[in-house]
PDB file of N, CA and C in Angstrom:
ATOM      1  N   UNK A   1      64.906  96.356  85.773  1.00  0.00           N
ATOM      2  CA  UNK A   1      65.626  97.383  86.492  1.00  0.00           C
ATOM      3  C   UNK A   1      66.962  96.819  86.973  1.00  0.00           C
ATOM      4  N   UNK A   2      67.823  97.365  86.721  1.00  0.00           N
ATOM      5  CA  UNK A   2      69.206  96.890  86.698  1.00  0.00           C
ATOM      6  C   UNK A   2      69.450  97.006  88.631  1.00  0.00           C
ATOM      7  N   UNK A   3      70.357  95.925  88.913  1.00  0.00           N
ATOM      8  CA  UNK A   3      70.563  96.272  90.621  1.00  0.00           C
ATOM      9  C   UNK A   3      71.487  96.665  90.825  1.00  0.00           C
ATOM     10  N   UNK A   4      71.281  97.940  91.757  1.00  0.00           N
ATOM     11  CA  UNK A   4      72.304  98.423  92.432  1.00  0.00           C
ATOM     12  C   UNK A   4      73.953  98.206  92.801  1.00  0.00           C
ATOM     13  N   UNK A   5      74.792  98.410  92.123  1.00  0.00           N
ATOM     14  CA  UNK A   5      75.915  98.432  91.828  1.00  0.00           C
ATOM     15  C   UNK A   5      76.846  98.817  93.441  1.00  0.00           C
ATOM     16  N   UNK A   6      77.153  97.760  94.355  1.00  0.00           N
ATOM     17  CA  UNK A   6      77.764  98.602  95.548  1.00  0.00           C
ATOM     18  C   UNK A   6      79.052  98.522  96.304  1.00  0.00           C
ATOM     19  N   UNK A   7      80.022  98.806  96.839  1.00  0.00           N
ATOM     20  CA  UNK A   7      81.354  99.050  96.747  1.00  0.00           C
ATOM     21  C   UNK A   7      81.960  98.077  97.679  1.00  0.00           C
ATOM     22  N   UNK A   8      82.713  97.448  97.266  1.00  0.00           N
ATOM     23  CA  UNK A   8      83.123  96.456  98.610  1.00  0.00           C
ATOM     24  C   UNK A   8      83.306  96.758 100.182  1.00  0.00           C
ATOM     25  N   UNK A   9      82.878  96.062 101.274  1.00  0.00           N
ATOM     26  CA  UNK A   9      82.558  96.140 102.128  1.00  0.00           C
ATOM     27  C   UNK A   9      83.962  96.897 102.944  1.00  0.00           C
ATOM     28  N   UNK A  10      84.781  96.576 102.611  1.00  0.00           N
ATOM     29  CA  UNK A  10      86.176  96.611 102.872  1.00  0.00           C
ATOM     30  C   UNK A  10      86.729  98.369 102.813  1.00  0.00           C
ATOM     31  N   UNK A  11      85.885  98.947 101.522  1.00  0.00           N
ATOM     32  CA  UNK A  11      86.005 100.262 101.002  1.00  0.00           C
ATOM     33  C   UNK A  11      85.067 101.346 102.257  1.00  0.00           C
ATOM     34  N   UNK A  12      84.734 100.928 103.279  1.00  0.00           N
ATOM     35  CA  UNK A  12      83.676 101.517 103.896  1.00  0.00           C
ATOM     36  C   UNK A  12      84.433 102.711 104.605  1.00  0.00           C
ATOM     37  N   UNK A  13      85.719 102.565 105.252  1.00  0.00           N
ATOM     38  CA  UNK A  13      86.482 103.318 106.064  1.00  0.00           C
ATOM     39  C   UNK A  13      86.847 104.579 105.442  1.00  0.00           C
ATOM     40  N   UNK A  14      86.690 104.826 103.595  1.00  0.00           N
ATOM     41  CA  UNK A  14      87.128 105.549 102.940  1.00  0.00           C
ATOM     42  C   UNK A  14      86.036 106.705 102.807  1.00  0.00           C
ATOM     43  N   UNK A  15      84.871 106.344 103.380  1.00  0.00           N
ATOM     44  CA  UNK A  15      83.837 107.351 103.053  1.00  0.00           C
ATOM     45  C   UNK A  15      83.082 107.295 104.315  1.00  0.00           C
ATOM     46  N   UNK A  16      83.633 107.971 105.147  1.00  0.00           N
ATOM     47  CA  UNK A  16      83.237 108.299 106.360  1.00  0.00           C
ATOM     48  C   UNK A  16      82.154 109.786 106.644  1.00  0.00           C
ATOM     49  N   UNK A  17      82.239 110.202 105.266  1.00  0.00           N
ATOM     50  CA  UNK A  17      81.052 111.151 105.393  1.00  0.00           C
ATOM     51  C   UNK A  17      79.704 110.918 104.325  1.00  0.00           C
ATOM     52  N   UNK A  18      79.669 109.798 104.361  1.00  0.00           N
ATOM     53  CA  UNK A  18      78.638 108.861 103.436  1.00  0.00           C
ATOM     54  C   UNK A  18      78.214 107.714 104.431  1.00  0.00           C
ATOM     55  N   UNK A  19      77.185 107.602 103.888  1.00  0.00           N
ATOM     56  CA  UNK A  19      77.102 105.697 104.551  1.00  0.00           C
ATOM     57  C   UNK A  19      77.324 105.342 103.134  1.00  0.00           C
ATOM     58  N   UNK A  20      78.501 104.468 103.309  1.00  0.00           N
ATOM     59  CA  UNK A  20      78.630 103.717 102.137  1.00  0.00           C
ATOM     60  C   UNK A  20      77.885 103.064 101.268  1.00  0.00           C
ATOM     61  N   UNK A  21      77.133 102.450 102.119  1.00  0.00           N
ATOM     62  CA  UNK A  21      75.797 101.037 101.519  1.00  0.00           C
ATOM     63  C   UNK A  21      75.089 101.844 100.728  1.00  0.00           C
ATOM     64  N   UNK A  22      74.958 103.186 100.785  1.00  0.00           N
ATOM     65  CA  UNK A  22      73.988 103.640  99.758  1.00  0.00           C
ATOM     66  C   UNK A  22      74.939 104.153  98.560  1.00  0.00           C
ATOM     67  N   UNK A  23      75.795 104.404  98.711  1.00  0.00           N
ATOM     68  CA  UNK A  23      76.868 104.452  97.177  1.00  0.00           C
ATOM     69  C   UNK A  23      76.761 103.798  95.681  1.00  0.00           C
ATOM     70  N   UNK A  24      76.623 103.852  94.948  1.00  0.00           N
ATOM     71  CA  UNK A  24      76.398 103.112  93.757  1.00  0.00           C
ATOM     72  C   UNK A  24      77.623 103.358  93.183  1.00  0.00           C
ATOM     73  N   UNK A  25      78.105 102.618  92.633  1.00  0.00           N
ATOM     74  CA  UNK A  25      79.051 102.478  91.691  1.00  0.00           C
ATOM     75  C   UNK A  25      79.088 103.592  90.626  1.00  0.00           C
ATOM     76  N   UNK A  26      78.027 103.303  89.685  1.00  0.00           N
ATOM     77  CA  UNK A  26      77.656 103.945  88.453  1.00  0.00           C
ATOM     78  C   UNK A  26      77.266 105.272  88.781  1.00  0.00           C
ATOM     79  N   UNK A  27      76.260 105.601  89.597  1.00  0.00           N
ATOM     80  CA  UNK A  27      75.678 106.443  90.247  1.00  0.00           C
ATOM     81  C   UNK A  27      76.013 107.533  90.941  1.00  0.00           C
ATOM     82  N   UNK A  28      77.425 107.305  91.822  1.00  0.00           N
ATOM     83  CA  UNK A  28      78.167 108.322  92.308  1.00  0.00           C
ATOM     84  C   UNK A  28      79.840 107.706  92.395  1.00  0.00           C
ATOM     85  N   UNK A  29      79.963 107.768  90.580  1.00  0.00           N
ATOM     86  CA  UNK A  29      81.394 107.288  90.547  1.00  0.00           C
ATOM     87  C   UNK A  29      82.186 108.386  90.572  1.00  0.00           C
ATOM     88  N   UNK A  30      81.846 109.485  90.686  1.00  0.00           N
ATOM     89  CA  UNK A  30      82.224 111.061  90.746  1.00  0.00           C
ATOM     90  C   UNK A  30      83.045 110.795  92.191  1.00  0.00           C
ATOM     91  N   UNK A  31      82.614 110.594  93.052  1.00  0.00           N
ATOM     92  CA  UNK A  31      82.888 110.700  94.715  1.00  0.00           C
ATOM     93  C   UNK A  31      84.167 109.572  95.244  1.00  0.00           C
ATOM     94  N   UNK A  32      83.385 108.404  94.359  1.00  0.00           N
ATOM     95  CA  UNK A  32      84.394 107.393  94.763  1.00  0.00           C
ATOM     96  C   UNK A  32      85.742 107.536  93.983  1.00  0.00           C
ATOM     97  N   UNK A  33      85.788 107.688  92.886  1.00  0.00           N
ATOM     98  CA  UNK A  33      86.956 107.481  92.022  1.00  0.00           C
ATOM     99  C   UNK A  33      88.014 108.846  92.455  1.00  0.00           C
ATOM    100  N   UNK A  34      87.240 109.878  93.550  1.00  0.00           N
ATOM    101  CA  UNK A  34      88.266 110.794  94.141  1.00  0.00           C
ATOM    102  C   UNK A  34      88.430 110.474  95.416  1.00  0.00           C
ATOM    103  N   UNK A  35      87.903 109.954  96.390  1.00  0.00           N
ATOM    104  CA  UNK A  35      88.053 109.749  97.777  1.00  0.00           C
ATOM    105  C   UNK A  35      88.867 108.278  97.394  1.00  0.00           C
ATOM    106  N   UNK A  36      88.738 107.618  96.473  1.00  0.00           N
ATOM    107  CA  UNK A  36      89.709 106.386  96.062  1.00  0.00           C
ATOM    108  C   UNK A  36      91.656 106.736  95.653  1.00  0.00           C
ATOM    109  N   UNK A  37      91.104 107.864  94.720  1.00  0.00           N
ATOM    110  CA  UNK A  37      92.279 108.098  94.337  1.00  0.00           C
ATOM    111  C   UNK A  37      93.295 108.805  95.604  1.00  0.00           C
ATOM    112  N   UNK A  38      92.519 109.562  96.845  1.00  0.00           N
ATOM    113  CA  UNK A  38      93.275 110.298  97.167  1.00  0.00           C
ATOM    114  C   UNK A  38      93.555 109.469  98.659  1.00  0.00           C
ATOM    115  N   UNK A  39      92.861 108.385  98.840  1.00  0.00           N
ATOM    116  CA  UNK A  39      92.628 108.522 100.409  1.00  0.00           C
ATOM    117  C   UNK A  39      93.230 106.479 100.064  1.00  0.00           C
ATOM    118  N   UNK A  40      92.889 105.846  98.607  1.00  0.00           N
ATOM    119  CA  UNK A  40      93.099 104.617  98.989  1.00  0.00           C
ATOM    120  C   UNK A  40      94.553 104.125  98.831  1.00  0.00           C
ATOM    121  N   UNK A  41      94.946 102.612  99.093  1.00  0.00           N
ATOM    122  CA  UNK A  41      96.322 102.220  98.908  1.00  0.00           C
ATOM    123  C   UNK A  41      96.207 101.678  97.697  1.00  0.00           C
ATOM    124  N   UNK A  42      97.243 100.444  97.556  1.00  0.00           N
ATOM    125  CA  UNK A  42      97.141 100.142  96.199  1.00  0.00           C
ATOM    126  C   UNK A  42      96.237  99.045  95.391  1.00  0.00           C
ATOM    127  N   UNK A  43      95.466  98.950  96.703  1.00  0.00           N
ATOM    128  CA  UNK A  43      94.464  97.737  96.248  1.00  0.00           C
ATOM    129  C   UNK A  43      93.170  98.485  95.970  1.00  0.00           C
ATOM    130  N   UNK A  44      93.203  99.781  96.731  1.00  0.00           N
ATOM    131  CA  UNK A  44      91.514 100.413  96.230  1.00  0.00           C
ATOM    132  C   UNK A  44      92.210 101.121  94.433  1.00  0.00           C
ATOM    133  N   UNK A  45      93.490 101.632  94.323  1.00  0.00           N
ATOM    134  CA  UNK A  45      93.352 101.870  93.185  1.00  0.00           C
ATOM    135  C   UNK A  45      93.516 100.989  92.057  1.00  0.00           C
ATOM    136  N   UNK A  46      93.999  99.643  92.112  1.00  0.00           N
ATOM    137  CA  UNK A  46      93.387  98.295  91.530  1.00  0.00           C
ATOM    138  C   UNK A  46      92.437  98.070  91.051  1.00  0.00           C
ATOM    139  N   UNK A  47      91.542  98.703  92.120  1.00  0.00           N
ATOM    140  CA  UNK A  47      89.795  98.163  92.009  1.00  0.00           C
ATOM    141  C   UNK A  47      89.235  99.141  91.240  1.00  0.00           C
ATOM    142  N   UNK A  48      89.613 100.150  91.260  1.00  0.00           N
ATOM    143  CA  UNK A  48      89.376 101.649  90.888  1.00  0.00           C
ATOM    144  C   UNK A  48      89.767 101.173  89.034  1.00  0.00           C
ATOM    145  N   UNK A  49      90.882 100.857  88.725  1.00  0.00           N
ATOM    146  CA  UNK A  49      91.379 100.562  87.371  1.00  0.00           C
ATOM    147  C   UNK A  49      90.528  98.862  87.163  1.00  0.00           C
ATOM    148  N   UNK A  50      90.107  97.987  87.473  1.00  0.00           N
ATOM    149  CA  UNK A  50      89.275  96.794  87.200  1.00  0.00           C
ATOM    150  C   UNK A  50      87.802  97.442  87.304  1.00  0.00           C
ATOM    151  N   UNK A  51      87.472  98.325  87.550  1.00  0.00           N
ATOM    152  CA  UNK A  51      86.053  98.605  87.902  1.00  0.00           C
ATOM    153  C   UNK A  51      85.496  99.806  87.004  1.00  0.00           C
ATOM    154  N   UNK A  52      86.296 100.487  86.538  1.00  0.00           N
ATOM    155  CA  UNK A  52      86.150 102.071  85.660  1.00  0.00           C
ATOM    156  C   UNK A  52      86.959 102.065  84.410  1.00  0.00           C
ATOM    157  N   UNK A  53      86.847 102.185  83.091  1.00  0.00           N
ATOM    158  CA  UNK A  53      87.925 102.240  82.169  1.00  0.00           C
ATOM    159  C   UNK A  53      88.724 103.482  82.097  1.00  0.00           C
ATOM    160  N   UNK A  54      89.764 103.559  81.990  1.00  0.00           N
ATOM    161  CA  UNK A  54      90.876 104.641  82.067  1.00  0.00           C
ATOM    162  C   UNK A  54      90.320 106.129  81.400  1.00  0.00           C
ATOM    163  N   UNK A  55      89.576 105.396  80.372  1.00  0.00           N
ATOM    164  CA  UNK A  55      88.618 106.717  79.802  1.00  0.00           C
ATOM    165  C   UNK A  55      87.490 107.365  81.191  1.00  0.00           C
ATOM    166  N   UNK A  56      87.013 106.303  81.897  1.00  0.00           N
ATOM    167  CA  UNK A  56      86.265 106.821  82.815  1.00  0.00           C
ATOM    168  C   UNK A  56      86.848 107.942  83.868  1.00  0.00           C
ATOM    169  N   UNK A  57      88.194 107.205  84.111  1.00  0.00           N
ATOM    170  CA  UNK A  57      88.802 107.878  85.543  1.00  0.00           C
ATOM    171  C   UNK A  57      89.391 108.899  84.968  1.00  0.00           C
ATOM    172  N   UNK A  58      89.675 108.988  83.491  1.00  0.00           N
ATOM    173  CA  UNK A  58      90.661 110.636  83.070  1.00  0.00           C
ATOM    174  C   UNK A  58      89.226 111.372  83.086  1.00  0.00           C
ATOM    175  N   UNK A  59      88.036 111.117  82.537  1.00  0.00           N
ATOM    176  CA  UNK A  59      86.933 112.127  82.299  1.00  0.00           C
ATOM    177  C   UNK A  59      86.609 112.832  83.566  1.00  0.00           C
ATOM    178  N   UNK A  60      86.526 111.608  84.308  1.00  0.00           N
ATOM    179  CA  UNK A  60      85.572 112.205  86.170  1.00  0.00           C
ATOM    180  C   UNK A  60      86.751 112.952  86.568  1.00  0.00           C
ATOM    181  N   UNK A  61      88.335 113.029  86.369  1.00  0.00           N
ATOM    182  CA  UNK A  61      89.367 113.101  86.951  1.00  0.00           C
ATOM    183  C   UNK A  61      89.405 114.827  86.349  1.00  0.00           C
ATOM    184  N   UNK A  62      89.443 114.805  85.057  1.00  0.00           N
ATOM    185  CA  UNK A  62      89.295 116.391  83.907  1.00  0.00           C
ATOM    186  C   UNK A  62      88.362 117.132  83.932  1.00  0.00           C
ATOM    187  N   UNK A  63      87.207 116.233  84.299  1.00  0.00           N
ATOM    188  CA  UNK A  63      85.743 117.385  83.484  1.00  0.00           C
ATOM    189  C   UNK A  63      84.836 117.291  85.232  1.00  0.00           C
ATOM    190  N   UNK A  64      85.130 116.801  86.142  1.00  0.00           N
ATOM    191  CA  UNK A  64      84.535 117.130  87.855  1.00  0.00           C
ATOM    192  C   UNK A  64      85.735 116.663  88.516  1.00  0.00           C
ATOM    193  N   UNK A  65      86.517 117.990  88.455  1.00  0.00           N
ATOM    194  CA  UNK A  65      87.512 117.521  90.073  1.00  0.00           C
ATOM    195  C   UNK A  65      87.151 117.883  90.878  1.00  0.00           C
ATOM    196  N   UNK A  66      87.888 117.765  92.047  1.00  0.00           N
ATOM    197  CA  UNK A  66      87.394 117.715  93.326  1.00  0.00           C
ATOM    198  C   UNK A  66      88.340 118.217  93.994  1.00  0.00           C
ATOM    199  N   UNK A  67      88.175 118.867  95.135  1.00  0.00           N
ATOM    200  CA  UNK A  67      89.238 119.753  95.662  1.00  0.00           C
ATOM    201  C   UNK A  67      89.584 118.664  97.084  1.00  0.00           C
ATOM    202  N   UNK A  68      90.393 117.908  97.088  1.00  0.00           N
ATOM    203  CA  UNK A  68      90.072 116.756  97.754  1.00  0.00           C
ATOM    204  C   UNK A  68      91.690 116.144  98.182  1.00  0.00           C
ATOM    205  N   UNK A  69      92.593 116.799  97.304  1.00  0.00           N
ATOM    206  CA  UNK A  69      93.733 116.278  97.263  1.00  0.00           C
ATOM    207  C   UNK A  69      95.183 117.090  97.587  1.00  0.00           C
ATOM    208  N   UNK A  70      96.136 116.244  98.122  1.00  0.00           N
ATOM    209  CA  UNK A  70      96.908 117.058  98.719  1.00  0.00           C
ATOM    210  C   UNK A  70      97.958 116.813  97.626  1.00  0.00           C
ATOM    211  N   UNK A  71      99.131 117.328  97.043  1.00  0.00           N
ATOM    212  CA  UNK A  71      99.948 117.813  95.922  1.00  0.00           C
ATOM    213  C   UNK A  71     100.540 116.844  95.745  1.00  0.00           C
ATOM    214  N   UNK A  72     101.319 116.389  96.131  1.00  0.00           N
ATOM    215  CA  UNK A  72     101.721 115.326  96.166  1.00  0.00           C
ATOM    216  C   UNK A  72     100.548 113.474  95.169  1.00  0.00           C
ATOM    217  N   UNK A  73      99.614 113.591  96.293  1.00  0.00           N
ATOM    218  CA  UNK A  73      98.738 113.036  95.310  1.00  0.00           C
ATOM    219  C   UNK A  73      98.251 113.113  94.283  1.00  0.00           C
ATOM    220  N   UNK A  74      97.646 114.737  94.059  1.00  0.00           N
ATOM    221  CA  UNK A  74      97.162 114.782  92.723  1.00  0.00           C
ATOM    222  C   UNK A  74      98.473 114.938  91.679  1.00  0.00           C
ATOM    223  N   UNK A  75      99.640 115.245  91.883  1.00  0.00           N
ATOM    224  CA  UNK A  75     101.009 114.635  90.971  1.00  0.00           C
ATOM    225  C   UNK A  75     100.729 113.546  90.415  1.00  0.00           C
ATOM    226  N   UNK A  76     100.843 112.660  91.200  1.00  0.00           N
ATOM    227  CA  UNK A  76     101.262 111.256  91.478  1.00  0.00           C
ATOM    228  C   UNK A  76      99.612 110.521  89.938  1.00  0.00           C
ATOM    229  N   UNK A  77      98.399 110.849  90.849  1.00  0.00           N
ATOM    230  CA  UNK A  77      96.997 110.802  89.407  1.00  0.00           C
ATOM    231  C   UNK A  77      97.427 111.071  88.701  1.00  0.00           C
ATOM    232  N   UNK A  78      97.625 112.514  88.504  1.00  0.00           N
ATOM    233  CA  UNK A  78      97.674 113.182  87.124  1.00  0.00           C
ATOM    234  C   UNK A  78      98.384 112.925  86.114  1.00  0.00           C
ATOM    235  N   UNK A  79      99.970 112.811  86.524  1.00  0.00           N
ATOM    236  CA  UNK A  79     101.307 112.674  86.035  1.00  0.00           C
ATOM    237  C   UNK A  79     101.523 110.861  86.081  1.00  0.00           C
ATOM    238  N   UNK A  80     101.225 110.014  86.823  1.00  0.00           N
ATOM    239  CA  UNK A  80     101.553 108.532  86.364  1.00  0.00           C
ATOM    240  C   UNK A  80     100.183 107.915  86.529  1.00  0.00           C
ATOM    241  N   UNK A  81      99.171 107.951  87.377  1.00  0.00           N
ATOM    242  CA  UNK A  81      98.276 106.761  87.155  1.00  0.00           C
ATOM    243  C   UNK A  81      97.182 106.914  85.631  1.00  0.00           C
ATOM    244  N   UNK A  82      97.393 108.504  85.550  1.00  0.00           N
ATOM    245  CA  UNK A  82      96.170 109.059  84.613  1.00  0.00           C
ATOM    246  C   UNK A  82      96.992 109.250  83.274  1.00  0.00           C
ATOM    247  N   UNK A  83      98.740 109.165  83.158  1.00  0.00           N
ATOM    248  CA  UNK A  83      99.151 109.418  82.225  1.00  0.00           C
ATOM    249  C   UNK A  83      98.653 111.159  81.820  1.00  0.00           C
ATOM    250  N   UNK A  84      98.567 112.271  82.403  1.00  0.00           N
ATOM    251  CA  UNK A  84      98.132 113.454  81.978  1.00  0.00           C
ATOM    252  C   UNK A  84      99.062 114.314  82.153  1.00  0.00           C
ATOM    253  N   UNK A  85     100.518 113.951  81.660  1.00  0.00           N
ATOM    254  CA  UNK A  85     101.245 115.069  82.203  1.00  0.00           C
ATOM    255  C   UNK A  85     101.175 116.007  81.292  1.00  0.00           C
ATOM    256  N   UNK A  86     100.775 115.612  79.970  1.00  0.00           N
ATOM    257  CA  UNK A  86     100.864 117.163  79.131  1.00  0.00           C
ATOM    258  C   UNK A  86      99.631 117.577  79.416  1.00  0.00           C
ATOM    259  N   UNK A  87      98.947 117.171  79.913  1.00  0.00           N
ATOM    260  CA  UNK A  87      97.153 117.972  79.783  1.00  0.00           C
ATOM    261  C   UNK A  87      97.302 118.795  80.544  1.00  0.00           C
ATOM    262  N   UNK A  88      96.916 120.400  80.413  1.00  0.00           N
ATOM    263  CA  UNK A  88      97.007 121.945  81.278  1.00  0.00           C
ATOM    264  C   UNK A  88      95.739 121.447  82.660  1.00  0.00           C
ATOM    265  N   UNK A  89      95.711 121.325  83.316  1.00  0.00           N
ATOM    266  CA  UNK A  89      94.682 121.474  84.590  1.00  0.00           C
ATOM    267  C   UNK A  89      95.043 122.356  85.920  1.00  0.00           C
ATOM    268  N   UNK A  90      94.432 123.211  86.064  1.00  0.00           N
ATOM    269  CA  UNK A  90      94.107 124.028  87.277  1.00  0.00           C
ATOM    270  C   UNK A  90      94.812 122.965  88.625  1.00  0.00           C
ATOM    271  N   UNK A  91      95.538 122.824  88.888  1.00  0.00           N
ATOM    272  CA  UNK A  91      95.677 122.798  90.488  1.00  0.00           C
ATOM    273  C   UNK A  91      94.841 123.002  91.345  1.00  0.00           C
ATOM    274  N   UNK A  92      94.282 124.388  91.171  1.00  0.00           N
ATOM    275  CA  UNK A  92      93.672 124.688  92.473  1.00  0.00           C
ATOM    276  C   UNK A  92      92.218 124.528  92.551  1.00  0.00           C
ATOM    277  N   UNK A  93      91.708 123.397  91.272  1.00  0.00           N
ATOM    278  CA  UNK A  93      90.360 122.996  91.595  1.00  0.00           C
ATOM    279  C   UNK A  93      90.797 121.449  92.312  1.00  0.00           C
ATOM    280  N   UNK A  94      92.045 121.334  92.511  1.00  0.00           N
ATOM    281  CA  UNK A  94      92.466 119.553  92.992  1.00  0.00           C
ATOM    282  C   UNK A  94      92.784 119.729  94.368  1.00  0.00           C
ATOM    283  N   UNK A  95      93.932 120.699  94.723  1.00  0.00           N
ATOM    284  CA  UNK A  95      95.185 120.552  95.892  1.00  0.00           C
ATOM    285  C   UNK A  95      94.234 121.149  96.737  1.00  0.00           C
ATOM    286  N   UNK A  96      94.054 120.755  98.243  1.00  0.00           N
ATOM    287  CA  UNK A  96      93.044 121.670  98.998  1.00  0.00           C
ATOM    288  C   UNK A  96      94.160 122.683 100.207  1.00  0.00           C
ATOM    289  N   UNK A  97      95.312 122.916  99.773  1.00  0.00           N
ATOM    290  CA  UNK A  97      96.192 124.052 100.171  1.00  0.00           C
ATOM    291  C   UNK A  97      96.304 125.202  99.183  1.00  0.00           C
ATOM    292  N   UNK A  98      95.481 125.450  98.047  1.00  0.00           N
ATOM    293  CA  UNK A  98      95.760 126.077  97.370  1.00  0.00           C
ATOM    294  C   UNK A  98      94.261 127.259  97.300  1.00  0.00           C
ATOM    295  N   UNK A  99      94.479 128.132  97.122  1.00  0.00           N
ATOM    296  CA  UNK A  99      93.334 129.442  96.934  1.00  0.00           C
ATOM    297  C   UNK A  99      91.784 128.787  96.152  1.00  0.00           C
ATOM    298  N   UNK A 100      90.682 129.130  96.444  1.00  0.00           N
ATOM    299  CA  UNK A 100      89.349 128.611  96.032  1.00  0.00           C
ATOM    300  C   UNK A 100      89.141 129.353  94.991  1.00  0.00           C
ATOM    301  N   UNK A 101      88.995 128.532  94.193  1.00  0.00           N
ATOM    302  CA  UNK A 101      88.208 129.109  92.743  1.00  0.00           C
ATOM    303  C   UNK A 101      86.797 129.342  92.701  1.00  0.00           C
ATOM    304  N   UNK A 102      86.847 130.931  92.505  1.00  0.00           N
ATOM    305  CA  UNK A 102      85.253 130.957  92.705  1.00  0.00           C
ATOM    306  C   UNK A 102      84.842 131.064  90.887  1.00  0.00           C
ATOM    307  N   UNK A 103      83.739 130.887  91.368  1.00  0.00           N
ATOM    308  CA  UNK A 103      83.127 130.644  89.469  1.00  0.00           C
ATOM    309  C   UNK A 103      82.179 131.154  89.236  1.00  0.00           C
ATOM    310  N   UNK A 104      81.904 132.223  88.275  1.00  0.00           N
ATOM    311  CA  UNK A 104      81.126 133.161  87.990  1.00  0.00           C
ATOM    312  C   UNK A 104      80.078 132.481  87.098  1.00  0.00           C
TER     313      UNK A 104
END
């Protein structure tokens, strides 16, 4: 049984509506790789790019966003860290100033 994969101690301040210690890496890289992208400096997104392959962070980033981010940030992902400026994506499943997408 493979062990538990868990986030540096340092990363704890970023998930204040979690207890961190129970976080897994692998497990709920959905959560981290957006409360990382939106909330860390340049050393959590370091860790974020040494810890996830670029394929990882465009998939969790395209196929489960998170409404988590303020415009400016999700620019900044989308358009230089993720390289996605031609890819079409909804805004308003990212920017949390923008109208709720409800989903039928």
């Amino acid at each position: 049984m493979a062990k538990k994969q868990r986030l540096p101690k340092l990363f704890q301040g970023f998930f204040w509506s979690t207890d961190y210690r129970k976080l897994d890496i692998n497990k709920d890289k959905t959560h981290i790789i957006h409360q990382l992208f939106e909330h860390g400096t340049l050393e959590e997104i370091k860790w974020l790019f040494s810890t996830y392959s670029r394929d990882t962070l465009r998939n969790v980033f395209i196929n489960k966003p998170s409404k988590n981010y303020h415009e400016k940030t999700y620019c900044l992902v989308k358009n230089i860290l993720l390289d996605l400026k031609d890819t079409k994506l909804n805004k308003n499943y990212y920017v949390i100033n923008t109208p709720r997408i409800i989903r039928h």
